[in-house]
Protein backbone atom coordinates (compact mmCIF):
# COMPACT_ATOMS: atom_id res chain seq x y z
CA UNK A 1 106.86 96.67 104.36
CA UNK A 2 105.07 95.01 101.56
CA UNK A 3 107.85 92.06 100.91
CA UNK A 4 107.63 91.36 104.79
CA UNK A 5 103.69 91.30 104.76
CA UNK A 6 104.12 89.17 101.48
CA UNK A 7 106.58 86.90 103.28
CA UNK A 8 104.12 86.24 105.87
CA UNK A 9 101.49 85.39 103.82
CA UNK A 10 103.43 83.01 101.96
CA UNK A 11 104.61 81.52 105.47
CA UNK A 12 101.07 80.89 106.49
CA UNK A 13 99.93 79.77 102.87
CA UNK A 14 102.49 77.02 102.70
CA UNK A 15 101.34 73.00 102.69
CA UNK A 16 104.40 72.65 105.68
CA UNK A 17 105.21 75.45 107.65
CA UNK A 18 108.16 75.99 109.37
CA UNK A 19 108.66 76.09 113.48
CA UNK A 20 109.91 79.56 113.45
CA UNK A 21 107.02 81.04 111.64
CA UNK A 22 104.88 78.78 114.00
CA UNK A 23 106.50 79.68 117.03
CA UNK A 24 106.38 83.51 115.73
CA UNK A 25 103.34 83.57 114.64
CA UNK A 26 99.41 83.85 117.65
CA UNK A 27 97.10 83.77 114.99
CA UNK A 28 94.98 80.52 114.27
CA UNK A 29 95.71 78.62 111.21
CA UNK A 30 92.95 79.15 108.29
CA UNK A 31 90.18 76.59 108.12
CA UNK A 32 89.97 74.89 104.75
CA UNK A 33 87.19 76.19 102.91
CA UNK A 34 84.83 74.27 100.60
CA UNK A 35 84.97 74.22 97.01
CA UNK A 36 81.85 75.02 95.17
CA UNK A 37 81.84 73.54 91.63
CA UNK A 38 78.88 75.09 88.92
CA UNK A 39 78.27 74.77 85.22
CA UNK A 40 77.36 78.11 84.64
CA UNK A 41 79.51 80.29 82.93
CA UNK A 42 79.79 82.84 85.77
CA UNK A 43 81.03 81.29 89.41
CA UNK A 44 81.14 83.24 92.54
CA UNK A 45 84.89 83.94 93.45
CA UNK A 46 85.51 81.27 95.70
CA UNK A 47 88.34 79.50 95.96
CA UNK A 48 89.77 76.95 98.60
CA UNK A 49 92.67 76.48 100.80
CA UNK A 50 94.95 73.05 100.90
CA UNK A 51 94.62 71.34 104.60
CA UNK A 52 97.78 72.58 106.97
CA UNK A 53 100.00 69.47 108.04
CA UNK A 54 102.78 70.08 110.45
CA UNK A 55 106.38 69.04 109.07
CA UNK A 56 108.55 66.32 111.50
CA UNK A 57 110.34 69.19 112.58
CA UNK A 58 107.86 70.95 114.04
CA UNK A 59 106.31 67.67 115.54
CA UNK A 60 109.99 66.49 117.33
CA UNK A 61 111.03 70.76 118.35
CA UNK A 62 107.07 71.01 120.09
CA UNK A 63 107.94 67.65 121.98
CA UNK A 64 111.39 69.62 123.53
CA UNK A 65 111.19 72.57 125.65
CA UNK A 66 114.54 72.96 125.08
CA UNK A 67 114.62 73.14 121.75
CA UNK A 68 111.27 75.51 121.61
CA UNK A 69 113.41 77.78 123.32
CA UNK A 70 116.07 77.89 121.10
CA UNK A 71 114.31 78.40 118.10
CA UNK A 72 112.54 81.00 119.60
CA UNK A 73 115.43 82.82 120.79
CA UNK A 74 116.60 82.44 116.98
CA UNK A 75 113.25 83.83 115.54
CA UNK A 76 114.10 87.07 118.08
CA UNK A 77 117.39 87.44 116.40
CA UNK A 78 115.66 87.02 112.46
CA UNK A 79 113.49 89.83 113.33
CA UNK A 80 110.20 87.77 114.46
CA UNK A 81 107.81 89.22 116.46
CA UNK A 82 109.23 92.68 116.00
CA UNK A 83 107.16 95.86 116.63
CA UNK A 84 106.87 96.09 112.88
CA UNK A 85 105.93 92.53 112.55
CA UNK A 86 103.03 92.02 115.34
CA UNK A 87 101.60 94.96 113.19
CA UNK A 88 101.48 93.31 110.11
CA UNK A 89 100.21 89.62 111.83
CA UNK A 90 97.34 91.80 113.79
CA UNK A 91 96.30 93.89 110.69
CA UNK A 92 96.00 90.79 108.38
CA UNK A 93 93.80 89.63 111.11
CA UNK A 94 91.49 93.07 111.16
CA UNK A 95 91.64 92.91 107.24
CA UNK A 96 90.32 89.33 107.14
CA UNK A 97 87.90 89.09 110.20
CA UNK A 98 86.78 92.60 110.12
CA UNK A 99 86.92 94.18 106.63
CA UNK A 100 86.51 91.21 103.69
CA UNK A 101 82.89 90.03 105.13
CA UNK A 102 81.07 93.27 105.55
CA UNK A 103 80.29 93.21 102.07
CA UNK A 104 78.81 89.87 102.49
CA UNK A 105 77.59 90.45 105.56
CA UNK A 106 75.45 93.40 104.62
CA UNK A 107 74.57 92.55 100.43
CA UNK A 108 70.99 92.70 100.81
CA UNK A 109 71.55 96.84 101.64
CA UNK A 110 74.24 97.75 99.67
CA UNK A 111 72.88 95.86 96.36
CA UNK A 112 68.76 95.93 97.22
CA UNK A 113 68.92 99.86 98.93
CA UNK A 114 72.10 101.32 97.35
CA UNK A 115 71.25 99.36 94.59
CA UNK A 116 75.23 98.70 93.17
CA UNK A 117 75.48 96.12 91.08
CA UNK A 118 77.38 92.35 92.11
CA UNK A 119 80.64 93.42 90.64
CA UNK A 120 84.05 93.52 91.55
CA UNK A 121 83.38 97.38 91.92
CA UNK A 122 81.18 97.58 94.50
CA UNK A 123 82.87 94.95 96.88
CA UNK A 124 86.26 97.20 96.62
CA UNK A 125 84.09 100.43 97.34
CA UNK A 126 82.57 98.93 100.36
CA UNK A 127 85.83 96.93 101.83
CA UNK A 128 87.57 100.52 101.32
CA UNK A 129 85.06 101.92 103.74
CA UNK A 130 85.36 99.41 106.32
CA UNK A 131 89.36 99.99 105.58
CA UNK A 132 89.25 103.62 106.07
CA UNK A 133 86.92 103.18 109.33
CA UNK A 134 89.99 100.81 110.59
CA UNK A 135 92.79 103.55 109.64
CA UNK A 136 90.73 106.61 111.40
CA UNK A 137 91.23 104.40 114.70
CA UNK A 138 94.77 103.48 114.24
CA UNK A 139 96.25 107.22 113.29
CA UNK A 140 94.79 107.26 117.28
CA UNK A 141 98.09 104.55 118.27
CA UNK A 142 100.88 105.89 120.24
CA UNK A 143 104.15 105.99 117.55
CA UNK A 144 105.36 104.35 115.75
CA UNK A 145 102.46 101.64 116.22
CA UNK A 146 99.80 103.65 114.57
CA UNK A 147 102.21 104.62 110.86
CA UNK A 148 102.97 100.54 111.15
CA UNK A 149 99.50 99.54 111.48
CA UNK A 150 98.77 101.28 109.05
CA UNK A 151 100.92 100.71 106.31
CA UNK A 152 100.38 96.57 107.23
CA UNK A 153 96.78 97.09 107.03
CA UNK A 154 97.35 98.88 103.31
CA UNK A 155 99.42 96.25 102.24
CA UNK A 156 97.31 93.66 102.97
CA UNK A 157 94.35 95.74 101.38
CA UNK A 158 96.07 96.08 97.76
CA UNK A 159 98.14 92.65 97.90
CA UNK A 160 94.35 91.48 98.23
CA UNK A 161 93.02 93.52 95.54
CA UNK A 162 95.29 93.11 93.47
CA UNK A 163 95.26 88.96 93.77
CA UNK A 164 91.29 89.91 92.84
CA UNK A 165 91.88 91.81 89.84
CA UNK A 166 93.90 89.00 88.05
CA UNK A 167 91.16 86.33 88.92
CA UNK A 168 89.06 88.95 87.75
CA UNK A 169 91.02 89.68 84.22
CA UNK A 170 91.92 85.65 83.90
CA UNK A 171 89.79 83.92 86.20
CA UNK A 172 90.32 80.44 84.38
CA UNK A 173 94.68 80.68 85.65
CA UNK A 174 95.79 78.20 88.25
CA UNK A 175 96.58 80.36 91.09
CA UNK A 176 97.94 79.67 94.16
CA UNK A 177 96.29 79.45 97.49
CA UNK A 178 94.47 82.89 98.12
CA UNK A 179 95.18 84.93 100.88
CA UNK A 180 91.86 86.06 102.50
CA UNK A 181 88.32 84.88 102.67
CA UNK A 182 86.22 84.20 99.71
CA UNK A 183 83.18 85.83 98.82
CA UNK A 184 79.78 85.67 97.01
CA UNK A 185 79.42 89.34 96.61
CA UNK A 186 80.21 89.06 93.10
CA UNK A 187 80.64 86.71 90.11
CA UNK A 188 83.45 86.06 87.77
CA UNK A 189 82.22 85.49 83.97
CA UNK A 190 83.37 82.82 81.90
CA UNK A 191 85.22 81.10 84.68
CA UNK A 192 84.74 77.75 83.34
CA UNK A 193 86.82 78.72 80.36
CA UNK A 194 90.30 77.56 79.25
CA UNK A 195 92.53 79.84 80.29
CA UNK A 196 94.79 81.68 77.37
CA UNK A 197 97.65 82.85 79.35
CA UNK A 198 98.29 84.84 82.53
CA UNK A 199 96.62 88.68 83.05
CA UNK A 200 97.99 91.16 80.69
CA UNK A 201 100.68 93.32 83.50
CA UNK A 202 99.03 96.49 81.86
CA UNK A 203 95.65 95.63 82.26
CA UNK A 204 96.41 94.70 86.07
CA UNK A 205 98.52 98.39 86.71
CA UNK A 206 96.14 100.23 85.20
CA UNK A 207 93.56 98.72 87.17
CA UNK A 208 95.40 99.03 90.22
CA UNK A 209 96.29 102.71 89.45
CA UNK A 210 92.35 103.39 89.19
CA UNK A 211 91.61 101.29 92.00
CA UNK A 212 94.20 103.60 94.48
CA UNK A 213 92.86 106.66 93.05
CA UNK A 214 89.94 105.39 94.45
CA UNK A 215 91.09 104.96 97.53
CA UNK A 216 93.28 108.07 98.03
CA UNK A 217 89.88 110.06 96.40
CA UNK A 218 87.33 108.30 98.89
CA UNK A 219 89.49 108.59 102.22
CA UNK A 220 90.00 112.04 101.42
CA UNK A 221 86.36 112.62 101.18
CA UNK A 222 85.08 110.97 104.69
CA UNK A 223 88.54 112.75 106.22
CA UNK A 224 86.92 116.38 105.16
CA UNK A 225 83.60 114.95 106.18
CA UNK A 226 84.75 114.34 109.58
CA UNK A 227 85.59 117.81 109.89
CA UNK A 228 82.87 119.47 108.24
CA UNK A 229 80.00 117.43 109.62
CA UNK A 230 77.61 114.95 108.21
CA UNK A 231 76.26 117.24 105.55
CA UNK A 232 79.87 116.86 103.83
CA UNK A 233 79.96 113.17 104.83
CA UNK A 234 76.47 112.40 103.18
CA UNK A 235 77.88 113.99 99.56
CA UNK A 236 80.65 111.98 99.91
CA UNK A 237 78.28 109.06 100.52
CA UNK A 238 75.95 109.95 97.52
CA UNK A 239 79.13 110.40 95.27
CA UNK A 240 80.62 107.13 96.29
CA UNK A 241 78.11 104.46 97.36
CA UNK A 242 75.02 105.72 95.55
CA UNK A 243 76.78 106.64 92.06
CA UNK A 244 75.74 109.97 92.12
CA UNK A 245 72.63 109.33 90.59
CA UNK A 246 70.33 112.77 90.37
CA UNK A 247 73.60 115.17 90.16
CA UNK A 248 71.95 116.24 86.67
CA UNK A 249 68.43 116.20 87.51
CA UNK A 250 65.66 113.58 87.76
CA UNK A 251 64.43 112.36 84.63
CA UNK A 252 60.83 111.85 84.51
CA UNK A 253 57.91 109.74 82.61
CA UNK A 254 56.47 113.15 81.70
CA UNK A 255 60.15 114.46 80.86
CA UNK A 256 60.83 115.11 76.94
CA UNK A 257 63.69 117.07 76.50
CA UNK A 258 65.96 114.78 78.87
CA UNK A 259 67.91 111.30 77.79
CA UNK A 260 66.25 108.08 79.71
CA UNK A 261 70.18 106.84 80.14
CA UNK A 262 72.13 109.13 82.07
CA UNK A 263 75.65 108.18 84.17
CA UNK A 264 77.78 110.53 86.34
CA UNK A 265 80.80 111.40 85.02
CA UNK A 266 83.88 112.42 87.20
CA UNK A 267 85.48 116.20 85.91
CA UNK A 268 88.06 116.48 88.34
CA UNK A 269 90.03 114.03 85.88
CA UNK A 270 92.52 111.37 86.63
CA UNK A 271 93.09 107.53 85.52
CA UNK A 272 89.31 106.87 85.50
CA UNK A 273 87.80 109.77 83.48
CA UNK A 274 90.31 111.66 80.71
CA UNK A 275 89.33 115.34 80.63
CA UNK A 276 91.09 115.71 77.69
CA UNK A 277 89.17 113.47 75.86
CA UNK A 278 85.95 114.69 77.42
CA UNK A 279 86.58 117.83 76.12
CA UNK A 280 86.86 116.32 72.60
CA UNK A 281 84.00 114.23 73.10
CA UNK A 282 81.39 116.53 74.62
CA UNK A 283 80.12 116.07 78.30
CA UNK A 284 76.34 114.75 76.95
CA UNK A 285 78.03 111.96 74.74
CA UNK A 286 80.04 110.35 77.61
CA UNK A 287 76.81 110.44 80.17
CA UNK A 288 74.72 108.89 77.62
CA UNK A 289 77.44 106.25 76.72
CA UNK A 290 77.43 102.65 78.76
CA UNK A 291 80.71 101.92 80.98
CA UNK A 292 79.35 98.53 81.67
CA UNK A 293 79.71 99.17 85.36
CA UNK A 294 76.09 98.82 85.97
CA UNK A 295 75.99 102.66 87.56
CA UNK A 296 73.61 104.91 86.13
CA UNK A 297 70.82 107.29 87.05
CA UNK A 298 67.53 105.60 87.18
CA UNK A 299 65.14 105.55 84.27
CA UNK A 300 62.01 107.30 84.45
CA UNK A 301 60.01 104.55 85.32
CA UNK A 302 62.32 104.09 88.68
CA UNK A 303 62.22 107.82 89.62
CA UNK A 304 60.15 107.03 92.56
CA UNK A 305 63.59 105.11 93.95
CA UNK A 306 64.69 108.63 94.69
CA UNK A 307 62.88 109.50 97.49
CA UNK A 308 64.71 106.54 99.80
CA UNK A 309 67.82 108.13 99.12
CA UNK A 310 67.63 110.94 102.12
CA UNK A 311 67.32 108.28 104.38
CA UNK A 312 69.65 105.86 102.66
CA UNK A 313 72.67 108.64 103.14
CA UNK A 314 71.34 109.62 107.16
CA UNK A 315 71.96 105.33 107.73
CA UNK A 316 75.02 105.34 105.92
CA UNK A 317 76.74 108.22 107.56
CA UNK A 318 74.98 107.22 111.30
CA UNK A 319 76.66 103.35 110.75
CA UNK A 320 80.20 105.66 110.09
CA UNK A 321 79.85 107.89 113.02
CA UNK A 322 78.40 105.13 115.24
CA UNK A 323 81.52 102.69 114.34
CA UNK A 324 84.24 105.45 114.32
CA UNK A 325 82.89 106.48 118.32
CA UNK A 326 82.73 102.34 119.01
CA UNK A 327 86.23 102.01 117.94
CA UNK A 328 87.73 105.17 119.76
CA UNK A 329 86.70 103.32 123.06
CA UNK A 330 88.21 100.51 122.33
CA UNK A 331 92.03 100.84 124.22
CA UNK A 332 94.57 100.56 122.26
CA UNK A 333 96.31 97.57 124.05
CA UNK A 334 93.09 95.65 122.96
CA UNK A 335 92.93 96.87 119.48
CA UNK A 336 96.82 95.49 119.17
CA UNK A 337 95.84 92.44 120.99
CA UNK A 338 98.45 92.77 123.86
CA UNK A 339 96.33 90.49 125.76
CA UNK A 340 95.52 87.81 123.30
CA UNK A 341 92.04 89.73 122.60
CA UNK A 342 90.79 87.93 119.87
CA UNK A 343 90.08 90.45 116.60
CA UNK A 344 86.39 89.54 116.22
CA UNK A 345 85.52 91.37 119.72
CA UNK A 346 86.22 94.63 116.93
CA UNK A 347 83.99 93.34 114.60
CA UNK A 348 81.72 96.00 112.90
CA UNK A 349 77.74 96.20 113.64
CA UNK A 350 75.08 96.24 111.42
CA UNK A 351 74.23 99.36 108.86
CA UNK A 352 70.58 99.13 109.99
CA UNK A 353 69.95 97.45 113.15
């Protein structure tokens, strides 16, 4: 599943695309985006697409019904337009149109009230959620549509992500054209930089071992709060969107006893947090100690942020419910655009209206 949905990414990403992919494919081609040049040292990741010509093939097989009709009769017989791959075109289109922009869409919340910080971090978190939101809707599809939704949708996800990590790692690499929208949720540092050589591979699978661990732990979480109620869903949100700030106590001005810094640390173990080497550390030193992730428990001079975070968690977990309820109403010959419903009639509302 993930070489096809690669495969038809690097279909649509070509300079000259072919007349079966065309004749395969309903979805509109990308728009060229513009390029935004700075002297800074840290550039929002934004990157541009070449313009999309149409080869002489395509130009003399569109001009003959005839031959239309036998290329499309050939694409049948390669597999086009499959049950497997209208899934993967339609959840490329619900990734892109549906799940990149919401962290765009809605920064002034999730960096001003949740207060995470413009990284590469935070947009993952919050795409994950709009991802997960998606999935909970298409487990609802009758088989084998919903499993190959699904899987499209994740493959799209991580072959994203992961095309984000390098540019992350190596931002200053020539890369080919990208594969989803751009975005100003975060910056890149040093981007201006020569570049030294591709991404080290074990930076990028460690990352992207952490980053699914993420994932797996977070839909987990909202699947048990969906079953428990919002009490559990509103932990999961603290835990995940607000960094768990508080889980030790509030440190005061008047406090004396307590460290100003202070970060959550995850004991359940796993790629992100060793508990081996916790144990050998001590618990105190790693909370006091900087991860450079911008995620810590306010100082004492902020501890008056705390009292917004009640009603914070009650809009977080209201948007989820409210979206989840939207999208079961939705039939599901619209949701796999049947019809030729356009995607953005499925696009998400707004955390706080």
């Amino acid at each position: 599943m993930v070489a096809r949905a690669i495969l038809a990414r690097r279909l649509r990403q070509s300079g000259v695309q072919t007349l079966l992919y065309r004749a395969a494919s309903t979805a509109q081609s990308p728009k060229k985006l513009p390029e935004k040049s700075s002297s800074t040292s840290s550039t929002p990741y934004k990157l541009s697409r070449p313009p999309q010509q149409r080869s002489w093939l395509t130009e003399k097989v569109r001009a003959s019904p005839t031959a239309k009709k036998f290329f499309l009769g050939l694409a049948v017989l390669l597999g086009y337009n499959s049950t497997k791959q209208v899934a993967a075109r339609r959840s490329l289109a619900m990734y892109e149109k549906l799940c990149v922009v919401k962290a765009d869409q809605e920064r002034e919340f999730w960096q001003q009230q949740c207060r995470l910080p413009p990284t590469f971090q935070s947009w993952f978190t919050i795409t994950n959620l709009h991802v997960w939101l998606l999935t909970v809707r298409l487990r609802n599809l009758p088989e084998p549509h919903g499993k190959y939704y699904i899987q499209a949708l994740l493959d799209h996800f991580f072959i994203d992500v992961e095309e984000r990590v390098r540019a992350v790692l190596q931002p200053s690499t020539r890369r080919t054209v990208p594969s989803t929208s751009t975005t100003e949720f975060y910056t890149i540092s040093h981007s201006d930089k020569q570049p030294r050589g591709n991404a080290p591979e074990r930076l990028v699978t460690r990352q992207m071992k952490i980053l699914k661990e993420q994932w797996a732990g977070m839909g987990m979480a909202f699947d048990l709060g969906l079953v428990r109620g919002d009490a559990e869903m509103a932990s999961a949100v603290w835990r995940n969107f607000l960094g768990a700030r508080g889980a030790r106590g509030i440190v005061y001005p008047s406090s004396t006893n307590k460290p100003a810094f202070r970060r959550s640390v995850n004991l359940v173990g796993g790629e992100i947090e060793k508990v081996a080497v916790l144990d050998k550390k001590g618990l105190e030193v790693e909370e006091a100690r900087d991860d450079g992730s911008g995620v810590y428990d306010f100082l004492p001079d902020e501890a008056g942020l705390y009292v917004q975070y009640p009603e914070t968690m009650a809009d977080i977990v209201r948007y989820m419910r409210k979206e989840l309820v939207r999208l079961e109403g939705i039939p599901d010959a619209q949701i796999q655009g049947k019809n030729g419903e356009p995607v953005l009639e499925m696009q998400f509302g707004r955390i706080r209206e």
